[in-house]
Protein backbone atom coordinates (compact mmCIF):
# COMPACT_ATOMS: atom_id res chain seq x y z
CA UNK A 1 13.26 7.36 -18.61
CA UNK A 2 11.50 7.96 -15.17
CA UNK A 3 14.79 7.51 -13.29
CA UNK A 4 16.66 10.76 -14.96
CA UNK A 5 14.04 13.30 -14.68
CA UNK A 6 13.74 15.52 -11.44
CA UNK A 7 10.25 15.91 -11.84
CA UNK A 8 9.61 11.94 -11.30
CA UNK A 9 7.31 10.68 -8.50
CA UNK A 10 8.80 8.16 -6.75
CA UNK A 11 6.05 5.29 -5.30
CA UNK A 12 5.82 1.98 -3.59
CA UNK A 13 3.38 -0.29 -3.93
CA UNK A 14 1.93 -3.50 -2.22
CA UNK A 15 -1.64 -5.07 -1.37
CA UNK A 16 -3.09 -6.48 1.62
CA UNK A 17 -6.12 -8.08 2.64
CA UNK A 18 -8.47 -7.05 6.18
CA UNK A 19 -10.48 -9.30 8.15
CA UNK A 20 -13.36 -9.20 10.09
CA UNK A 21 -11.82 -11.28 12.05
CA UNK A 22 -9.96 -8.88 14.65
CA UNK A 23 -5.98 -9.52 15.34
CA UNK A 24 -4.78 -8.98 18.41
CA UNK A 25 -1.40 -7.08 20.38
CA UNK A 26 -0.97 -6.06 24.00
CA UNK A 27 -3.03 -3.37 25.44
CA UNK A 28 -2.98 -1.99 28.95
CA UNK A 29 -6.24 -3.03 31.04
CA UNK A 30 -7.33 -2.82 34.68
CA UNK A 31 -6.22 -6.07 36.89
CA UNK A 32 -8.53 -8.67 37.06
CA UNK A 33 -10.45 -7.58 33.93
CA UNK A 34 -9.21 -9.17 31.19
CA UNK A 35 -10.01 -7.78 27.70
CA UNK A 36 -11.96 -9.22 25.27
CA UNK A 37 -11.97 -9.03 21.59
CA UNK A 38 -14.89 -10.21 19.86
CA UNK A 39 -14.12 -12.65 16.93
CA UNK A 40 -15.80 -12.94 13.96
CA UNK A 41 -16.76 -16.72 12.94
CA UNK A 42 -16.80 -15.57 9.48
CA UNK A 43 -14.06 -15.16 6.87
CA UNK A 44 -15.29 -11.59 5.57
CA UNK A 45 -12.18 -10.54 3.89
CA UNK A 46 -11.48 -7.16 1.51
CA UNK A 47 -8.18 -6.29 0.11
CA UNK A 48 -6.51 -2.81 -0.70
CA UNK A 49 -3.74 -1.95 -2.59
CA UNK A 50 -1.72 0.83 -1.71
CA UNK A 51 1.15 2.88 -2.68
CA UNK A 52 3.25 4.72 -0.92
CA UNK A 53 4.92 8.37 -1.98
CA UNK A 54 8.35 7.56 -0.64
CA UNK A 55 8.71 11.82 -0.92
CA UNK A 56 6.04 13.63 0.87
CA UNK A 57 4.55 10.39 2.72
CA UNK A 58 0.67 10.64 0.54
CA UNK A 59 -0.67 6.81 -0.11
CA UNK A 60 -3.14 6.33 -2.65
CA UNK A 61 -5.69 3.42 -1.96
CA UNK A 62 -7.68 1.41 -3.92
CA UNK A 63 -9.89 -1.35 -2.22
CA UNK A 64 -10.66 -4.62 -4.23
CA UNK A 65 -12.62 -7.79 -3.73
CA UNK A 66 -10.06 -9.53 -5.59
CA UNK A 67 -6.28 -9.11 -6.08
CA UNK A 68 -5.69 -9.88 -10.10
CA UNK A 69 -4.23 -8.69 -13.07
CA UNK A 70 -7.78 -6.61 -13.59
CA UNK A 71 -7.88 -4.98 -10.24
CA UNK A 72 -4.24 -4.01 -10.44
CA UNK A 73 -4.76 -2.24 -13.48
CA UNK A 74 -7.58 -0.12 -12.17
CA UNK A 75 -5.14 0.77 -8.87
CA UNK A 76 -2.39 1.33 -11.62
CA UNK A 77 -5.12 3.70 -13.51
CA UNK A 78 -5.45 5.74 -10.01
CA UNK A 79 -2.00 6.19 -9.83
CA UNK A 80 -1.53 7.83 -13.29
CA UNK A 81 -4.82 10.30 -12.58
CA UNK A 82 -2.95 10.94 -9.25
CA UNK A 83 -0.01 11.94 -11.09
CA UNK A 84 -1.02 13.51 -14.09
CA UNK A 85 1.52 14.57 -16.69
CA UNK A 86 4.81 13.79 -14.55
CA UNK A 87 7.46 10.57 -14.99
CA UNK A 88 6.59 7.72 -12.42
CA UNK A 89 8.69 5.39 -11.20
CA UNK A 90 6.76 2.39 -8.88
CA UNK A 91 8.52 0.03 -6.87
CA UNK A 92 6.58 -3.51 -6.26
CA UNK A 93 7.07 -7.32 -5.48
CA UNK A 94 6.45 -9.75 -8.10
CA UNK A 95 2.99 -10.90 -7.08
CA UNK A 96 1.54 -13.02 -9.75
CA UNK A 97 -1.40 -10.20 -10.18
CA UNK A 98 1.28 -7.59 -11.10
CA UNK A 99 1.43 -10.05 -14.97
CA UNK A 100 -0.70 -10.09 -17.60
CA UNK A 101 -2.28 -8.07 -20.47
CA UNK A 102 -4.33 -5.71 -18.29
CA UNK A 103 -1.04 -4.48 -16.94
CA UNK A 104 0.62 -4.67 -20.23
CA UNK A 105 -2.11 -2.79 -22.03
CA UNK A 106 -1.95 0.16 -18.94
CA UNK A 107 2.06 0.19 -19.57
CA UNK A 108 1.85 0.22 -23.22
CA UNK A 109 -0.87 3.34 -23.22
CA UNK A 110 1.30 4.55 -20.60
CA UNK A 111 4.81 5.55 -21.10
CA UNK A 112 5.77 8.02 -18.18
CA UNK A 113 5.10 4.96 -15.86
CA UNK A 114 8.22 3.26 -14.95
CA UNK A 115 8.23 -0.25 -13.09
CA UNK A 116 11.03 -1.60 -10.91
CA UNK A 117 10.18 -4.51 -8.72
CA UNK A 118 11.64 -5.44 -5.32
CA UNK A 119 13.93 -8.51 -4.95
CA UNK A 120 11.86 -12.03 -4.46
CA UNK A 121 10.92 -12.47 -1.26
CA UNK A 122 12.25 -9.52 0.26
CA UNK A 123 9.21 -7.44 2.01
CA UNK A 124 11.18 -5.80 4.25
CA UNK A 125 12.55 -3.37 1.43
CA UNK A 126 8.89 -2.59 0.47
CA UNK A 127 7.85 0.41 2.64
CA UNK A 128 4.65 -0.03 2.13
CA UNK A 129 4.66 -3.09 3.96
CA UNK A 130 5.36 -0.54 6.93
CA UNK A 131 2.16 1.60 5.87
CA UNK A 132 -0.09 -1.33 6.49
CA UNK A 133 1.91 -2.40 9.68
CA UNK A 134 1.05 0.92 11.00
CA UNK A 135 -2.21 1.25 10.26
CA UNK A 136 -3.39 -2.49 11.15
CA UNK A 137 -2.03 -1.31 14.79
CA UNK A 138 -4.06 1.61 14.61
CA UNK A 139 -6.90 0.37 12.95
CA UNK A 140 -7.86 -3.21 12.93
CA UNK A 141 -5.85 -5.17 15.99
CA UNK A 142 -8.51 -5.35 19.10
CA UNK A 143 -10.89 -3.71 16.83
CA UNK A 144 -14.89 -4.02 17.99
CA UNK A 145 -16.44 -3.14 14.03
CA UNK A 146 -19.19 -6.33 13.55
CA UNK A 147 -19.26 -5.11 9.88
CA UNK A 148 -17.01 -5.26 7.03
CA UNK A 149 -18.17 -1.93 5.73
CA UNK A 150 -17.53 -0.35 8.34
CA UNK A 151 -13.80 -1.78 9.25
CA UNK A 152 -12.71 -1.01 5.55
CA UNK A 153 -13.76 2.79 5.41
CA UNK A 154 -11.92 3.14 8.73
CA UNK A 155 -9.07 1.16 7.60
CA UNK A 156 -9.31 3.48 4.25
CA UNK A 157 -9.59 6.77 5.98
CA UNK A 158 -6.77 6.19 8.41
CA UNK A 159 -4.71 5.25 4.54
CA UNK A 160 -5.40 8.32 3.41
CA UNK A 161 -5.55 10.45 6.12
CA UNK A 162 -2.44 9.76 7.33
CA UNK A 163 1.16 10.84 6.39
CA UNK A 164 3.63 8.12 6.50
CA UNK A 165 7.11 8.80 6.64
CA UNK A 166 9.94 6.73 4.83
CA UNK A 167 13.64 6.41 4.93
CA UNK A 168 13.78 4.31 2.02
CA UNK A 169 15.23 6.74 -0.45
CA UNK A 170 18.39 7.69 2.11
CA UNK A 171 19.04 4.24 3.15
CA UNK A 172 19.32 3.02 0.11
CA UNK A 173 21.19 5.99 -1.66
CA UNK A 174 18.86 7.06 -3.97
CA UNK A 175 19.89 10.41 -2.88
CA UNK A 176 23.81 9.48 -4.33
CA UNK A 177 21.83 8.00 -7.48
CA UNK A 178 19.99 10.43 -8.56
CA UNK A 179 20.58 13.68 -6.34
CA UNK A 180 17.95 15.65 -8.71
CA UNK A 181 14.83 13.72 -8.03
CA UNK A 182 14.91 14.34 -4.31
């Protein structure tokens, strides 16, 4: 069991989707120049899902045209070659893509990986969530990319590029629960 071995990595996971389209938030601009953000008329989308290493702050990143059963799988497969040969315990939601015999058949071949999933409609316990809050500030609010392609590898780079740091194991007393693993 993931949960009783010190070596185990402990992840979160979550997806999200990017837009073309740029979001906005307040930025600080010269009086009587008003910004502007350029916006897309299109719906160019792409999704990523990424998890979170709730020790040392690493995010792994897989992007995906679709969010299924299929293309969970393959980010579930990244996570395993990311982790080779160590216990993994992965916290997620219960999206309707996290189901099905793709995931089944990756958990079957798969022992060492461990699944515990977040409380239904509770994001705000997913610190991933706070990963892509973070990097949709720095990345794609008021953004001025006029092509997907472009967007996405920024969007990726800043992912992986980045360390993100997470209280999630302390608030929540993982560090009372199992004192070994942190």
């Amino acid at each position: 069991m993931a949960q009783a071995a010190p070596e185990t990595v402990i992840l979160a996971e979550d997806e999200a989707s990017l837009y073309l389209q740029a979001t906005t938030m307040a930025v600080w601009g010269p009086r009587g120049h008003p910004l502007v953000v350029r916006c897309d008329p299109g719906r160019a989308k792409t999704n990523f899902y990424g998890t979170l290493n709730l020790k040392t702050g690493d995010e792994i990143v897989t992007e995906a045209t679709t969010m299924n059963a299929a293309a969970t799988a393959t980010h579930l497969r990244a996570i395993l070659a990311a982790y080779p040969d160590v216990p993994i315990l992965l916290l997620w939601d219960r999206a309707p893509w996290h189901r099905g015999p793709e995931i089944q058949e990756v958990l079957t071949a798969n022992p060492r990986l461990e699944l515990i999933t977040f409380p239904t409609a509770a994001p705000d316990l997913n610190p991933q969530e706070h990963v892509w809050k973070a990097t949709r500030r720095a990345v794609s609010h008021n953004h001025t990319h006029r092509e997907m392609q472009s967007l996405a590898q920024r969007f990726e780079q800043h992912l992986t590029s980045t360390t993100f740091t997470s209280s999630f194991l302390h608030r929540y007393g993982w560090t009372l629960v199992c004192p070994m693993s942190v």
